[in-house]
Protein backbone atom coordinates (compact mmCIF):
# COMPACT_ATOMS: atom_id res chain seq x y z
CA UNK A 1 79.48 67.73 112.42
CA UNK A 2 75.57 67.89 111.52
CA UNK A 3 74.90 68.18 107.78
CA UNK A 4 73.19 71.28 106.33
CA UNK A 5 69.79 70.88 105.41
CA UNK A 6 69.51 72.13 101.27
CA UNK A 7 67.09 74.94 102.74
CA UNK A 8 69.74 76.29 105.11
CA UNK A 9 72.46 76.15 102.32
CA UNK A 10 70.12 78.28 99.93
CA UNK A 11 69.62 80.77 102.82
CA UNK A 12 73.48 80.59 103.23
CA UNK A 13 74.58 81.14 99.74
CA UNK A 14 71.69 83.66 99.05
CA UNK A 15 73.04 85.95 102.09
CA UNK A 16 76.67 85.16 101.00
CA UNK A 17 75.46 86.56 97.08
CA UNK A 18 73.54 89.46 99.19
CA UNK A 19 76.90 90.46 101.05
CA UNK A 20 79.25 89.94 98.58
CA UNK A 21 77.23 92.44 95.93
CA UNK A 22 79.49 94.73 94.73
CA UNK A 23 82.43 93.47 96.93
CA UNK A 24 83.69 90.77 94.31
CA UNK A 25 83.69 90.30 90.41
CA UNK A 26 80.38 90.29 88.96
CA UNK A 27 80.65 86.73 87.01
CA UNK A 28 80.70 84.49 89.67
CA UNK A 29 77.69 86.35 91.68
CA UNK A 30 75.62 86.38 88.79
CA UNK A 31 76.47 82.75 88.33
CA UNK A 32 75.36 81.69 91.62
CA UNK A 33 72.11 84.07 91.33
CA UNK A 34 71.12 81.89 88.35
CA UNK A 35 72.20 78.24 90.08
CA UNK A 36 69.63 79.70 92.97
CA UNK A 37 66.74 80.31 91.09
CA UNK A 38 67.47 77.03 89.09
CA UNK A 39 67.85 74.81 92.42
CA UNK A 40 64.42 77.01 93.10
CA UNK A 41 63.02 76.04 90.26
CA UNK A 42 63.67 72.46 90.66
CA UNK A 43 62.71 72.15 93.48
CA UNK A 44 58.99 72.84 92.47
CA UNK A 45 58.84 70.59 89.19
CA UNK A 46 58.02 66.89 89.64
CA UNK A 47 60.40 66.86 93.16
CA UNK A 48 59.55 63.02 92.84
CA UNK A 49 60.91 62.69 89.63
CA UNK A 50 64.67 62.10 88.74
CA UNK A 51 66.73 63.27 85.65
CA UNK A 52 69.25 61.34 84.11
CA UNK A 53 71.18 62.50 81.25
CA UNK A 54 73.74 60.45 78.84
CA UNK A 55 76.41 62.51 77.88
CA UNK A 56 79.67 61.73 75.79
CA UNK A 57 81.64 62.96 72.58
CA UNK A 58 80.61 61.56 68.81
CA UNK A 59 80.94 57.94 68.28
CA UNK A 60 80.82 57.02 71.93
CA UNK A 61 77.75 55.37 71.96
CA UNK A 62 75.08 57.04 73.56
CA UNK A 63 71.72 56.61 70.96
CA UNK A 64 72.38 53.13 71.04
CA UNK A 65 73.10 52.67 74.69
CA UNK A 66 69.67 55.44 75.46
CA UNK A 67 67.78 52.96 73.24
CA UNK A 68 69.30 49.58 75.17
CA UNK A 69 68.22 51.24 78.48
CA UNK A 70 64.60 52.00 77.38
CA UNK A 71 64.13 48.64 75.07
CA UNK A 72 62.81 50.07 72.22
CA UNK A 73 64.95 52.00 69.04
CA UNK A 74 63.20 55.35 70.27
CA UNK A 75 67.00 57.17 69.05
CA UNK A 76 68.43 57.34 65.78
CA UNK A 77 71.63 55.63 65.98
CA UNK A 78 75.03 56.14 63.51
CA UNK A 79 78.53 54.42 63.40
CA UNK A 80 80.21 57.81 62.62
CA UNK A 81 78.31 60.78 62.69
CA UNK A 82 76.19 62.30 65.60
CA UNK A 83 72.65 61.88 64.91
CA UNK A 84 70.92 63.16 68.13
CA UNK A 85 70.40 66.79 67.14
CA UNK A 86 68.03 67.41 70.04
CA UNK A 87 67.59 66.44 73.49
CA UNK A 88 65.20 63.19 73.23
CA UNK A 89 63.78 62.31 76.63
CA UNK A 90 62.23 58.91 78.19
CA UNK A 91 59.89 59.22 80.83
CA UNK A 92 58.59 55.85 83.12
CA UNK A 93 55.19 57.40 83.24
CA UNK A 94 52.99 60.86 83.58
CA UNK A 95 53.43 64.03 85.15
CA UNK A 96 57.45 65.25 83.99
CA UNK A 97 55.74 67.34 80.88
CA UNK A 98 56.28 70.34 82.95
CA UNK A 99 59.65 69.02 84.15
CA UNK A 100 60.30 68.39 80.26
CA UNK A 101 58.99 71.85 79.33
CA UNK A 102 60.89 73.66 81.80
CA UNK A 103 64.25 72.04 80.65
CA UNK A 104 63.31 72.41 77.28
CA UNK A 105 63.07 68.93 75.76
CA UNK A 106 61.06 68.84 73.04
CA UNK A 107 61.34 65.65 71.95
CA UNK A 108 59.76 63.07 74.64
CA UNK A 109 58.45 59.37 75.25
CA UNK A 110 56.38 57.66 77.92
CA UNK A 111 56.78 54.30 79.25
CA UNK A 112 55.56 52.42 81.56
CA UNK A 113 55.36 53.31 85.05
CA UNK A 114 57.17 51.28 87.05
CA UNK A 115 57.21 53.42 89.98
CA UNK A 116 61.11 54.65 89.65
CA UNK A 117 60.25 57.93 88.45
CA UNK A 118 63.23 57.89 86.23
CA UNK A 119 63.44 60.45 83.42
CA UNK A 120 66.40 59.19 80.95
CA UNK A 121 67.30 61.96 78.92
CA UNK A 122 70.09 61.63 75.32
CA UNK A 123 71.97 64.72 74.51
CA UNK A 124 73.95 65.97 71.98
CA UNK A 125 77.52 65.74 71.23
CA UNK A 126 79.48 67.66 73.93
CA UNK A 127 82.15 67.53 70.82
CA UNK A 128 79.66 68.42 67.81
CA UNK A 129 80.91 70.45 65.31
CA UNK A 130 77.47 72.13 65.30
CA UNK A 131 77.90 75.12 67.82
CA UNK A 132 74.10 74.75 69.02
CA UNK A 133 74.55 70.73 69.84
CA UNK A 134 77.41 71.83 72.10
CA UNK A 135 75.26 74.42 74.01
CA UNK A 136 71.90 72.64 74.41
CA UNK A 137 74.30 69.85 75.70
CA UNK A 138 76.18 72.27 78.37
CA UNK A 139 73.14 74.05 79.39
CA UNK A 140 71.46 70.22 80.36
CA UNK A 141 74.58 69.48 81.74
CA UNK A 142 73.49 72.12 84.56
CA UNK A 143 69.74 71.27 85.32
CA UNK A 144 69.88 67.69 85.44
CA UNK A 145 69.91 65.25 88.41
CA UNK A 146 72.47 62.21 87.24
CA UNK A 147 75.50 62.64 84.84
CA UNK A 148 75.87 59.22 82.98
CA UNK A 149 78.99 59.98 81.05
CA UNK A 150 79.10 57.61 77.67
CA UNK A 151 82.76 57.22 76.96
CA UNK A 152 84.59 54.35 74.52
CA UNK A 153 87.31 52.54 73.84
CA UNK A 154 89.27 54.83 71.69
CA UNK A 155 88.20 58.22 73.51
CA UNK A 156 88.02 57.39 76.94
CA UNK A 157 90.86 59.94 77.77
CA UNK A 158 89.46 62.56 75.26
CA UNK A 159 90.47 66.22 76.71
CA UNK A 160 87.38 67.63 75.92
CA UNK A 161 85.54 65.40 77.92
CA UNK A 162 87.58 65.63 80.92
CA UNK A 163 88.89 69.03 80.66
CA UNK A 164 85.69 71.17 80.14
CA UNK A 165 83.25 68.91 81.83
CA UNK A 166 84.48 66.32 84.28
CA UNK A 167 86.90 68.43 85.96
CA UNK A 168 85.33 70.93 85.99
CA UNK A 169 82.01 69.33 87.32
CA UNK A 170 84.07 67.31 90.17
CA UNK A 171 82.32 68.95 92.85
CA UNK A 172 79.48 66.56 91.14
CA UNK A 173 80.92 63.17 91.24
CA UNK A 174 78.02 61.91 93.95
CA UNK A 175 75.61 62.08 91.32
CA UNK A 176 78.28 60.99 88.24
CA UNK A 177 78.29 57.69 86.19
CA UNK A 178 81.14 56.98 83.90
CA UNK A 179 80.58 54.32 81.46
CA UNK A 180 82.73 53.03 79.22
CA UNK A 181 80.30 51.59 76.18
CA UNK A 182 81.74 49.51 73.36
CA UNK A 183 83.68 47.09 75.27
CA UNK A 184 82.88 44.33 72.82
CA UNK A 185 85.25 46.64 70.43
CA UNK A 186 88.15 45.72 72.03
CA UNK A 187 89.48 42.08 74.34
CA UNK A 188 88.85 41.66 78.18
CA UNK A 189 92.09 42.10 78.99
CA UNK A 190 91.99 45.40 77.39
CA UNK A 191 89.11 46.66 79.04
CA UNK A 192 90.51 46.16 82.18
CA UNK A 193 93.30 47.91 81.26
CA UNK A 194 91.60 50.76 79.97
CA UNK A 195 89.09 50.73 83.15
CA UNK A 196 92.07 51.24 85.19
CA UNK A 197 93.60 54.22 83.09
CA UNK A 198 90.04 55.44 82.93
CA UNK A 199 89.95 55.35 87.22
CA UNK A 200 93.58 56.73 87.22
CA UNK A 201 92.19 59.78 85.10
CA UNK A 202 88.92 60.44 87.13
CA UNK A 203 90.90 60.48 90.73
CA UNK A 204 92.92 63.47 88.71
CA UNK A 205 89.77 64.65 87.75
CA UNK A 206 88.97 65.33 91.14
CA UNK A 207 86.16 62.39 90.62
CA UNK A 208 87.22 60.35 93.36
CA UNK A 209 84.47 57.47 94.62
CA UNK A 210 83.16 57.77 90.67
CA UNK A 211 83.28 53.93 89.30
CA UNK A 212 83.90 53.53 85.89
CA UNK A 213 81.83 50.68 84.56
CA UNK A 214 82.09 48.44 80.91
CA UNK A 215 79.24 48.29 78.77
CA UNK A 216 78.24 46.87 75.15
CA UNK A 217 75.34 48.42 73.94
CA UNK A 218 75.25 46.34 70.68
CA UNK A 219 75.80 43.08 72.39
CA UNK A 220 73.92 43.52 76.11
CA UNK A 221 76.75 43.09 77.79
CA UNK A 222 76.21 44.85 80.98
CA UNK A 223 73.49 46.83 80.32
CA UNK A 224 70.61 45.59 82.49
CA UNK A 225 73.14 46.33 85.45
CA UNK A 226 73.29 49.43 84.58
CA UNK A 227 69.64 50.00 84.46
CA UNK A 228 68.69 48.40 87.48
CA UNK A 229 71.67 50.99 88.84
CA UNK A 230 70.34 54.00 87.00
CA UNK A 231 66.35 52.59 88.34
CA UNK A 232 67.64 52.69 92.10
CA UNK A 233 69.50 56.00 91.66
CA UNK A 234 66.02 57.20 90.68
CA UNK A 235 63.63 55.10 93.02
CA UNK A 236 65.85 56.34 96.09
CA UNK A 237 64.48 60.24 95.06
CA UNK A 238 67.92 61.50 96.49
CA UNK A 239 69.10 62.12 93.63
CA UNK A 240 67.79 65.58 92.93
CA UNK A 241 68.52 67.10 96.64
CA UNK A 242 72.42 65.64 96.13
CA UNK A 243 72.80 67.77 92.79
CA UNK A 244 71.57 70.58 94.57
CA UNK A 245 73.98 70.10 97.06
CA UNK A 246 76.63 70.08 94.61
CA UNK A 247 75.39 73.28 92.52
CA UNK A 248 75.83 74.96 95.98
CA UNK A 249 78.94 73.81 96.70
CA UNK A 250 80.04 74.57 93.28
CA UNK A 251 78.78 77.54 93.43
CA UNK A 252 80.13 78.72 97.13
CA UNK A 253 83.93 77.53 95.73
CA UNK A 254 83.69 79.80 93.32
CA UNK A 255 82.35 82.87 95.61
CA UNK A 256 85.70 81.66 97.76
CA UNK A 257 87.60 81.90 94.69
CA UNK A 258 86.68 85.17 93.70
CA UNK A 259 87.49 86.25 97.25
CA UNK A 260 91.16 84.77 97.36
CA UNK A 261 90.15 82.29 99.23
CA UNK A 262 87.98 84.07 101.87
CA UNK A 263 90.98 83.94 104.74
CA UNK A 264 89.96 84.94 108.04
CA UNK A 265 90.54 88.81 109.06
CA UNK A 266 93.42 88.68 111.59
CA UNK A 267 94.22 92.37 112.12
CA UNK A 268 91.28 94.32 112.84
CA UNK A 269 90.53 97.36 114.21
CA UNK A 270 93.86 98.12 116.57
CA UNK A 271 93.75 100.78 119.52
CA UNK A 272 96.88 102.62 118.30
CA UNK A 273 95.73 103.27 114.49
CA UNK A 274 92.14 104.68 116.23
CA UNK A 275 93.79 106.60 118.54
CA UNK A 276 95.90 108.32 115.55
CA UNK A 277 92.73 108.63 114.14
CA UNK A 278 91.11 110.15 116.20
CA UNK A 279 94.10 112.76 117.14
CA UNK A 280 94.05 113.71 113.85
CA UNK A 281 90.70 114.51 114.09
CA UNK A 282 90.54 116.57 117.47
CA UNK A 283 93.29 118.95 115.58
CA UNK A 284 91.06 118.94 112.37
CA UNK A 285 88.10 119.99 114.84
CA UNK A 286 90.02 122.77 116.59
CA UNK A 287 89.76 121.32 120.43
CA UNK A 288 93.22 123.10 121.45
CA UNK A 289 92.10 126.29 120.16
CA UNK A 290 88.12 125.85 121.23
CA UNK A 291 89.58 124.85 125.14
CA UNK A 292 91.88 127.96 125.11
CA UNK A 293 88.68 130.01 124.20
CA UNK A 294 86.46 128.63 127.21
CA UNK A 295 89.52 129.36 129.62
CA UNK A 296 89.89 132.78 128.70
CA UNK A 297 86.25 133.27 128.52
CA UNK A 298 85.77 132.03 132.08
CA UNK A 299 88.67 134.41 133.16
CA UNK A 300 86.63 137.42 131.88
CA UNK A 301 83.31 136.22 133.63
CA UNK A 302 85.19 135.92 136.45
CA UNK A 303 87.39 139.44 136.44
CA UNK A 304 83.48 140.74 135.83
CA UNK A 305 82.28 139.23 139.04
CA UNK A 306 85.23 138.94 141.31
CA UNK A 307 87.80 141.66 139.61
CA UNK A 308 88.30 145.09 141.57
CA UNK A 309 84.94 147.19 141.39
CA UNK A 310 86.76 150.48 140.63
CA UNK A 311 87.69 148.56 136.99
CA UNK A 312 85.84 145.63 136.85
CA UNK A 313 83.49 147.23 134.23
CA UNK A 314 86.50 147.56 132.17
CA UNK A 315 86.19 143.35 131.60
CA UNK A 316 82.38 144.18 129.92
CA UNK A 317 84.55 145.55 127.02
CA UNK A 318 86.74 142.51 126.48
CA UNK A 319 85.65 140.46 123.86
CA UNK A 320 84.26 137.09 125.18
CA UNK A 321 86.21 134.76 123.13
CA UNK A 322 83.81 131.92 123.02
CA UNK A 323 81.22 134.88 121.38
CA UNK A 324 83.92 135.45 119.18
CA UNK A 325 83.45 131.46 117.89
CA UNK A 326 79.68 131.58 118.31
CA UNK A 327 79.70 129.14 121.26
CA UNK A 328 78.12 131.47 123.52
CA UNK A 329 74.23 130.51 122.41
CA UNK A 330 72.05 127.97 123.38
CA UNK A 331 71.60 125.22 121.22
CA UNK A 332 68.10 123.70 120.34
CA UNK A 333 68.80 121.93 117.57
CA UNK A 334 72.01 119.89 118.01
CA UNK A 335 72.35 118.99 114.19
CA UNK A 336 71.54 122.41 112.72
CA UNK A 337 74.94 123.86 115.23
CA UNK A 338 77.47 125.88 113.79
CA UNK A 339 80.66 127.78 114.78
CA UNK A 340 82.39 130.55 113.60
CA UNK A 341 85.93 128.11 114.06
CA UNK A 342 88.08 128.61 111.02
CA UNK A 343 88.13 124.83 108.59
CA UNK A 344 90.56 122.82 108.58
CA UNK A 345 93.38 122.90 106.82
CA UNK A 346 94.63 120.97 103.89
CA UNK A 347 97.24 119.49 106.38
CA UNK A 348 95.14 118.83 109.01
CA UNK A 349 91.88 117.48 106.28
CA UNK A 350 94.84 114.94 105.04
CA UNK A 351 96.07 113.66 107.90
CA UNK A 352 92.78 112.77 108.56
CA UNK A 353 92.52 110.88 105.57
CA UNK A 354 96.01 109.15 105.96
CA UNK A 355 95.12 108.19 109.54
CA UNK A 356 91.25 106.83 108.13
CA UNK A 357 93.10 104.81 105.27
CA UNK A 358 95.92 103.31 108.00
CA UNK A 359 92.96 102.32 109.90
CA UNK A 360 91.22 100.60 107.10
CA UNK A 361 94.20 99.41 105.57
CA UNK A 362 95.27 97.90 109.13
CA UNK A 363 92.06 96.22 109.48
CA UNK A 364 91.11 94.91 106.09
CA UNK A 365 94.55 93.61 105.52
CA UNK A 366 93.60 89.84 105.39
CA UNK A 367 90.30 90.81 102.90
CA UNK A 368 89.88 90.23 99.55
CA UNK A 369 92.13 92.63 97.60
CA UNK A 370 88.63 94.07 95.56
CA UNK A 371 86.53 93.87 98.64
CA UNK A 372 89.40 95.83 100.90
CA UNK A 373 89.85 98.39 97.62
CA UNK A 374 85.92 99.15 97.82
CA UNK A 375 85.91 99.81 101.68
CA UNK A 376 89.28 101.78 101.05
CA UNK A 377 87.33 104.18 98.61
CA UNK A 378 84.32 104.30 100.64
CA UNK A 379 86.26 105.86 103.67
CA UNK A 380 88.16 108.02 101.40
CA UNK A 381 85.62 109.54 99.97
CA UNK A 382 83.59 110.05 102.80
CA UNK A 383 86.54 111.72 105.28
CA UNK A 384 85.43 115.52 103.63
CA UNK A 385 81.89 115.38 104.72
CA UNK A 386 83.38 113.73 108.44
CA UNK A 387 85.81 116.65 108.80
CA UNK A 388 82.80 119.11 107.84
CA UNK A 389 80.36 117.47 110.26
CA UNK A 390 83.04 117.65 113.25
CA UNK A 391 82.06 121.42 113.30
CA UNK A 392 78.75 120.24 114.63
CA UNK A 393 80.24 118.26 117.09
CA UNK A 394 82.11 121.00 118.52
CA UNK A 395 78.96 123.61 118.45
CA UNK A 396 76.47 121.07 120.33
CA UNK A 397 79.23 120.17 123.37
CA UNK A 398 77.89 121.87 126.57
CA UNK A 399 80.78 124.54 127.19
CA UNK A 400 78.89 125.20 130.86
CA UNK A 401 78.37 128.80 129.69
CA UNK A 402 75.91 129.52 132.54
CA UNK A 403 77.67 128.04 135.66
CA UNK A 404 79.02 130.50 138.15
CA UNK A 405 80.95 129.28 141.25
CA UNK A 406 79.53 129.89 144.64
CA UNK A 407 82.89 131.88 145.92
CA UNK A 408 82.07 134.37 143.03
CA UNK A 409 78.81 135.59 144.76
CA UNK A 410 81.35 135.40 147.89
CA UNK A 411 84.31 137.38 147.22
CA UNK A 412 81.79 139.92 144.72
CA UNK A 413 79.54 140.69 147.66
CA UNK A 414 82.84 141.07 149.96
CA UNK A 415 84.11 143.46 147.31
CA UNK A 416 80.98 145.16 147.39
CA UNK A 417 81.44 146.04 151.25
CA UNK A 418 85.11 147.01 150.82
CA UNK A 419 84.70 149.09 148.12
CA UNK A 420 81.84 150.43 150.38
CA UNK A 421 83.93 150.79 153.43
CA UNK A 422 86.64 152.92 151.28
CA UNK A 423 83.62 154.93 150.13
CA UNK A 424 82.60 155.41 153.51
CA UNK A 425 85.98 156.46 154.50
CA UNK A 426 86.49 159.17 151.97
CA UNK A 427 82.78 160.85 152.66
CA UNK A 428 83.82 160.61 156.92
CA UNK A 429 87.25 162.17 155.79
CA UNK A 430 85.36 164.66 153.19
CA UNK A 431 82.97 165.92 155.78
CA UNK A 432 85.73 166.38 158.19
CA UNK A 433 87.89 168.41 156.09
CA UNK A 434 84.29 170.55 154.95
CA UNK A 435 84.62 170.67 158.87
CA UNK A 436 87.62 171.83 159.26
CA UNK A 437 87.78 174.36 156.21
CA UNK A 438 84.09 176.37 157.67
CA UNK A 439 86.24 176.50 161.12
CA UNK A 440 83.56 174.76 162.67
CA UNK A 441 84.23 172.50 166.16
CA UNK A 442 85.63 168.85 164.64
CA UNK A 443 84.07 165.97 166.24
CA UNK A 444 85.90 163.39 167.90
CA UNK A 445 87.45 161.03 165.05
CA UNK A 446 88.10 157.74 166.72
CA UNK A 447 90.88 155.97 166.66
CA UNK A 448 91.90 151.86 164.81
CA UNK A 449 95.04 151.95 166.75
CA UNK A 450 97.47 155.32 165.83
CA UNK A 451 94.84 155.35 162.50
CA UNK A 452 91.70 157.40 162.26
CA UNK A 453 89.00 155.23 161.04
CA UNK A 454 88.08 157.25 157.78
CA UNK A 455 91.96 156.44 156.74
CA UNK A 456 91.79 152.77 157.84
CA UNK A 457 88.95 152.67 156.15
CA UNK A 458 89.91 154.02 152.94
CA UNK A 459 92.91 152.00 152.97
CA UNK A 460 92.05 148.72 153.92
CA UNK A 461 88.75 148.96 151.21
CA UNK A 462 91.03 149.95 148.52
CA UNK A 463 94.18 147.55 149.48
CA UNK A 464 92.29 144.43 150.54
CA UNK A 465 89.85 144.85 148.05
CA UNK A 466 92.97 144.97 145.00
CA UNK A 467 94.72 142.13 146.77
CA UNK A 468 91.70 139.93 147.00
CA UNK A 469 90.99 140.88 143.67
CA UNK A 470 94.84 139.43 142.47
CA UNK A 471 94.02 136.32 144.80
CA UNK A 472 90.61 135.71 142.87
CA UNK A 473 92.08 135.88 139.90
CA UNK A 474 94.30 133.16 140.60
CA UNK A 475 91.74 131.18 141.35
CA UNK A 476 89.47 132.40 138.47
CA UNK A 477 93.00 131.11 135.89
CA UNK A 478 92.76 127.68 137.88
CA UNK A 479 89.32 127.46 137.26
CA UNK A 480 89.19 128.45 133.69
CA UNK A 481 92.21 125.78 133.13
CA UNK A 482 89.98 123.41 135.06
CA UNK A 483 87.07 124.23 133.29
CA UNK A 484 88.96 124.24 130.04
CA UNK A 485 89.72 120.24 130.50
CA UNK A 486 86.30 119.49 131.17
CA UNK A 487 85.17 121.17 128.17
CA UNK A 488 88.15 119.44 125.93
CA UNK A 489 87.10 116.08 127.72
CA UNK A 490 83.54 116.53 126.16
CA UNK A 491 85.06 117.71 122.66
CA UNK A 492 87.05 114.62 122.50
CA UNK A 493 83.77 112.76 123.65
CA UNK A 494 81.85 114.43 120.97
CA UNK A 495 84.44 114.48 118.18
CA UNK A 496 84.79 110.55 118.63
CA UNK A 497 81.55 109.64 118.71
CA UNK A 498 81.55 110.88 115.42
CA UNK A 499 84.30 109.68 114.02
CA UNK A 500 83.22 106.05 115.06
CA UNK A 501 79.66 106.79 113.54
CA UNK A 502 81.15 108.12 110.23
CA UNK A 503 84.00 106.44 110.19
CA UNK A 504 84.47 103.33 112.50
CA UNK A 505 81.08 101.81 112.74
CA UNK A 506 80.70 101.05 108.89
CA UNK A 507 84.42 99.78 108.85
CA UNK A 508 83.24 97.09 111.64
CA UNK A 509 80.38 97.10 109.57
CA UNK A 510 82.45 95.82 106.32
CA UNK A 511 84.15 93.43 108.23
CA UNK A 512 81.05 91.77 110.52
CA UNK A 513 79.85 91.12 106.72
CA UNK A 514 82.72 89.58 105.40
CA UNK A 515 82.89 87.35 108.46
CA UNK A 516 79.06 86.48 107.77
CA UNK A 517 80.11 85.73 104.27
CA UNK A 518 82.89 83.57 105.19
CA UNK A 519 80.33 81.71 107.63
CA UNK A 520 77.82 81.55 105.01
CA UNK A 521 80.29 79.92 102.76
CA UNK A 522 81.15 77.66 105.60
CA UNK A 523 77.95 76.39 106.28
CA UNK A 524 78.24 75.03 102.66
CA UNK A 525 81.76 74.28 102.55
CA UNK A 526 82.51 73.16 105.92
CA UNK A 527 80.57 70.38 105.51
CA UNK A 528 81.64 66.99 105.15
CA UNK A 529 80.96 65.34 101.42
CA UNK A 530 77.81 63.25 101.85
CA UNK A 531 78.39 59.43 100.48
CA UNK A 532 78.39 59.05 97.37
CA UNK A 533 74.97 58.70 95.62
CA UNK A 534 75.58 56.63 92.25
């Protein structure tokens, strides 16, 4: 597997702290904010320079063994009591006044350059009863490159130092030294011994691949080893980039903490709990009672058209039931659309809301439980202004309000004739009974078979016109059903499209951005440890 560069880990952990905002506990975000802009920070001051700080409790050691690495009594030594009541730094020549500055070291040395570009650095007392010695020695504990831990003899197992630093701080043993100072304190044999209790403790420590090595600072023993060691770390300039590394791993395992672990989503969106959804919603919207408006609508356009001429002008009077709903108008603005459909009620507005939080709850199953609980509260609170918008959905569908089928102009003009023919009928008949009644010679009335024309006339306009009116109103009810599925195909269409903008989209949303977290994290985490640096 190819190693991140640091630059793509910083990108990584930066998004991971973008997406996570306000998904997971504030603490560990803002902690990884602040290990950014440090590793930022670094990164600028003296890059060719590398920081090594000597850490350890009171009476371990560290003055003495600061002043045996430098060669000159630059740190005030004691048997007993701590004496370093500042941070008191070495420098193997110019340019880390900045770097010094920055990290706050006031008190500072230069020596001669001997190209290493070490910075040695003596702290405080992790264990000093002053509360400010224990601080200024925590807050180095975080900027600086190397962690030389100064342990002795009689404290090498001390719980403060490996309880609230070293384990702590495991995910930093690449750039750890643990030396065990004061070995002229106790026989050979014993150091040995102690080295190996000191090894056992460090593997629990989660310092695995950190050697502990023996030291006298009072008698020399070991001590130019351990500067030519500490000269390399620094002359290889690796160093810095490897505590980096570490902050951001540190960091990231935390971010995975806070997120229980950051498990992968296995449920996701599922087709039944959208389809629920999204029934819920059509019922909410009013599509069965909408679609039974456009059928009975058509059937009144049609009985207008088609229906018996003697009372088809009866059907003007009907109320057209998509008027009724004010889906009878063009619409020119789609998003300013209203109807006249009642809301929905309570029942309908909650199952809504059940079926939105089954959905989420379905999906975001595997998430972390405060990430899933925001993304839970987000859907909730949005489902009122969904429902409400639905009513726009419904006004802008196209409910076809001008189309007329061809076989209406058909049958209406046929209508037109028959109805004409009956009229016709009843004047020839008229005129023969004026005929008749002023005595006056009747014409010849010809014959359809044994029926006068005026008669057949009359009768076949009236009867075939009424029975092809009954026929096209069949047709017209199996049209308006027709017509009535189209127009409930679009509704569902239109209803869905915004549930899954409201609704859906942002759920995906939430979980395309925890799975970008969870990469991000990986790109840090899924990493193999690089070998160790010290």
């Amino acid at each position: 597997m190819k190693a991140s560069t640091l630059a793509e880990e910083v990108a990584a952990l930066t998004r991971a702290v973008d997406l996570a905002d306000g998904r997971l506990a504030d603490a560990p975000l803002t902690a990884a904010r602040e290990m950014l802009e440090k590793t930022g920070a670094r990164s600028l001051l003296a890059p060719d320079r590398t920081v090594v700080a000597l850490l350890g409790a009171t009476g371990s050691g560290k003055s003495s063994l600061f002043n045996a690495l430098v060669g000159e009594p630059l740190a005030r030594t004691a048997a007993t009591r701590p004496t370093t009541r500042r941070p008191l730094a070495a420098s193997w020549g110019e340019g880390a006044s900045e770097l010094l500055d920055w990290m706050q070291v006031p008190d500072r040395a230069t020596r001669p350059d001997d190209g290493s570009g070490l910075v040695l650095i003596d702290l405080p007392d992790i264990d000093s009863t002053e509360l400010d010695h224990r601080e200024i020695a925590r807050r180095m504990s975080e900027v600086v490159d190397v962690l030389v831990w100064v342990l002795d003899p009689q404290k090498y197992a001390d719980a403060v130092v490996h309880h609230e630093y070293l384990r702590p701080l495991a995910t930093h043993a690449d750039v750890t030294m643990v030396v065990l100072n004061q070995a002229d304190r106790v026989s050979r044999t014993e150091v040995d011994s102690i080295l190996q209790d000191l090894r056992r403790i460090l593997r629990a420590d989660g310092m695995q691949g950190v050697e502990a090595v023996a030291v006298s600072a009072r008698t020399g023993e070991g001590v130019p080893e351990l500067r030519t060691r500490i000269q390399q770390v620094a002359a290889s300039k690796r160093a810095r980039v490897a505590r980096a590394h570490d902050d951001l791993r540190r960091a990231a395992l935390h971010l995975r903490e806070a997120a229980d672990g950051a498990a992968a989503p296995a449920g996701g969106i599922t087709s039944d709990a959208h389809g629920r959804l999204l029934e819920a919603a059509y019922r909410a919207a009013g599509i069965p009672a909408v679609a039974q408006a456009v059928r009975g609508s058509h059937i009144r356009r049609a009985r207008a058209h088609v229906g018996w001429p003697p009372v088809r002008w009866l059907a003007r009077f009907r109320p057209d039931p998509l008027r009724r709903l004010h889906l009878d108008r063009t619409i020119s603005d789609p998003a300013l659309a209203r109807t006249s459909l009642p809301g929905p009620t309570p029942v309908q507005e909650a199952a809504v809301r059940s079926s939105a939080h089954a959905l989420v709850s379905g999906a975001t199953h595997d998430l972390p439980d405060m990430w899933r609980s925001g993304i839970l509260q987000e859907v909730e609170a949005r489902v009122p202004a969904v429902v409400a918008s639905l009513d726009t959905a419904v006004a802008a569908v196209d409910y076809e309000r001008e189309s007329r089928p061809r076989w209406w102009l058909v049958v209406g003009t046929l209508q037109v004739l028959l109805i004409a023919a009956a009229i016709a009928g009843a004047v020839w008949l008229t005129g023969l009974y004026v005929m008749d009644y002023l005595k006056l010679p009747p014409p010849t009335t010809p014959m359809l078979w044994e029926i006068p024309w005026p008669s057949a006339l009359i009768v076949s306009g009236l009867v075939l016109g009424a029975v092809l009116a009954l026929l096209s109103m069949v047709l017209a009810r199996v049209g308006g059903t027709r017509k009535a599925r189209r127009v409930s195909r679009r509704l569902r269409e239109a209803v869905a499209r915004t549930i899954d903008r409201q609704l859906v989209a942002p759920l995906r949303t939430e979980i395309e951005d925890y799975e970008y977290f969870r990469a991000a994290l990986a790109t840090i985490l899924g990493q193999p440890r690089p070998p160790h640096t010290v």
